[in-house]
Protein backbone atom coordinates (compact mmCIF):
# COMPACT_ATOMS: atom_id res chain seq x y z
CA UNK A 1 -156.68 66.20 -53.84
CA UNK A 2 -160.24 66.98 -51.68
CA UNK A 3 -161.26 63.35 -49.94
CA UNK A 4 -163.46 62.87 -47.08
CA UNK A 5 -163.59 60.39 -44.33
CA UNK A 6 -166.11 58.91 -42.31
CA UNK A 7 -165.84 56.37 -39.10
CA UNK A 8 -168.38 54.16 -37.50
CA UNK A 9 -168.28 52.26 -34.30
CA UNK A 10 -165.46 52.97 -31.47
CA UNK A 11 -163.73 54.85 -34.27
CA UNK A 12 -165.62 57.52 -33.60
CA UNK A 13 -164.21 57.79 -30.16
CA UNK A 14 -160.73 56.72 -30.81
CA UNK A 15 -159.66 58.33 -34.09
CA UNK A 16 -159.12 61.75 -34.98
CA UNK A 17 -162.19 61.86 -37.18
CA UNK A 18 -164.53 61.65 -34.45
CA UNK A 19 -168.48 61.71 -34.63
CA UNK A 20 -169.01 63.76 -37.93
CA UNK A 21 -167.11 63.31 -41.31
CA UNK A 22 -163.90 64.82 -41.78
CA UNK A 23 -162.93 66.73 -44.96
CA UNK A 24 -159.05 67.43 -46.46
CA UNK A 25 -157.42 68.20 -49.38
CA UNK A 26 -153.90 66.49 -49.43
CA UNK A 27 -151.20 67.75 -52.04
CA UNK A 28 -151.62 65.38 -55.28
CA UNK A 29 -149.19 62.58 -54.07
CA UNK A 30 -149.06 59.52 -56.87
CA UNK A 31 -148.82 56.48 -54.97
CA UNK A 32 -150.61 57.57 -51.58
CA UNK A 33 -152.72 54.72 -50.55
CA UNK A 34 -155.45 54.34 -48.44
CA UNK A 35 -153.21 52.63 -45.70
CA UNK A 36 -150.71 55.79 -45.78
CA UNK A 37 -153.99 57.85 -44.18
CA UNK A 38 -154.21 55.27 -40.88
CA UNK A 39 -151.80 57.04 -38.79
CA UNK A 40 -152.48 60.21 -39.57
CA UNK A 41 -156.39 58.98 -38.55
CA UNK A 42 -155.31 57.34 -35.55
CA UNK A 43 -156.87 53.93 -37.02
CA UNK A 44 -155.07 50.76 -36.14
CA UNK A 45 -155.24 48.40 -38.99
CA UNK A 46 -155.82 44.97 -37.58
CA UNK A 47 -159.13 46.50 -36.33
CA UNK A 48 -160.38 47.60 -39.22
CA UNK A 49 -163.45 45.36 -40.67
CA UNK A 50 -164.14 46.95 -43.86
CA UNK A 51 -163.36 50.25 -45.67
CA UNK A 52 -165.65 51.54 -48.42
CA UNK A 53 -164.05 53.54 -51.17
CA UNK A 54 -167.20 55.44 -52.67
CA UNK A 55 -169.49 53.19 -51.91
CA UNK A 56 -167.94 50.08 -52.55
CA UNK A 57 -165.37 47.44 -50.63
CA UNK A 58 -161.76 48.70 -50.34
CA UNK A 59 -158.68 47.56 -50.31
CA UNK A 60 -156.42 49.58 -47.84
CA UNK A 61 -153.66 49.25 -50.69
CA UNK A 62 -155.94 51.37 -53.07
CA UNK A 63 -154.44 54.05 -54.69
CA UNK A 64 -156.34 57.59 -52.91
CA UNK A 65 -158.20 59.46 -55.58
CA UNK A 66 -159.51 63.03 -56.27
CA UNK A 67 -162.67 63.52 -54.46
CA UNK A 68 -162.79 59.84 -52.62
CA UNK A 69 -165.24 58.99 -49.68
CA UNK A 70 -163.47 56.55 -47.46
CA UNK A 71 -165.65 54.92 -45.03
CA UNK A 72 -163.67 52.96 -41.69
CA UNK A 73 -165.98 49.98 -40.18
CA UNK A 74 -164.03 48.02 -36.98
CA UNK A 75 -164.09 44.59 -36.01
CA UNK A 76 -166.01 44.38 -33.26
CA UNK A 77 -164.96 45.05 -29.78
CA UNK A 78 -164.72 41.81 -27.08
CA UNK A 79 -166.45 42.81 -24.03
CA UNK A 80 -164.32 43.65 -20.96
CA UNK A 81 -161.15 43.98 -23.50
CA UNK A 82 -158.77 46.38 -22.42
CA UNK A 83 -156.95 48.83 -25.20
CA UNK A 84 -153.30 48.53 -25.47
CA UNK A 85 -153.29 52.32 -24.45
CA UNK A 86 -154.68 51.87 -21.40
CA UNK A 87 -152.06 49.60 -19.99
């Protein structure tokens, strides 16, 4: 299964997909969903805004397809909030 991924916002600087689109093919898995890709991604879910599944809104319990373009928007950032990561 070929799918490609694209973040916007901080996700560009703090997930693994970085500034340009990232393309994969995953072993044809029934059941994967797009939540099952967040760790692997480095996305935190409670800061996701929206996700696009070609094109269109998401549902992070979507079933993954065959040639998908998944799209990652965050909430936005409060100003002078630190990260969990950064201690």
């Amino acid at each position: 299964m070929r799918i490609t991924i694209a973040v916007h916002g901080h996700f560009k600087s703090t997930s693994s997909v970085g500034n340009d689109e990232m393309s994969f093919t995953l072993p044809d898995a029934d059941g994967l969903r797009i939540r099952d890709l967040l760790e692997t991604l480095n996305i935190v879910e409670e800061e996701i805004r929206q996700v696009t599944f070609n094109g269109r809104n998401g549902r992070l319990d979507e079933a993954v397809r065959h040639r998908a373009r998944l799209e990652f928007f965050p909430r936005e950032r409060i100003k002078g909030a630190r990260s969990s990561v950064e201690g």
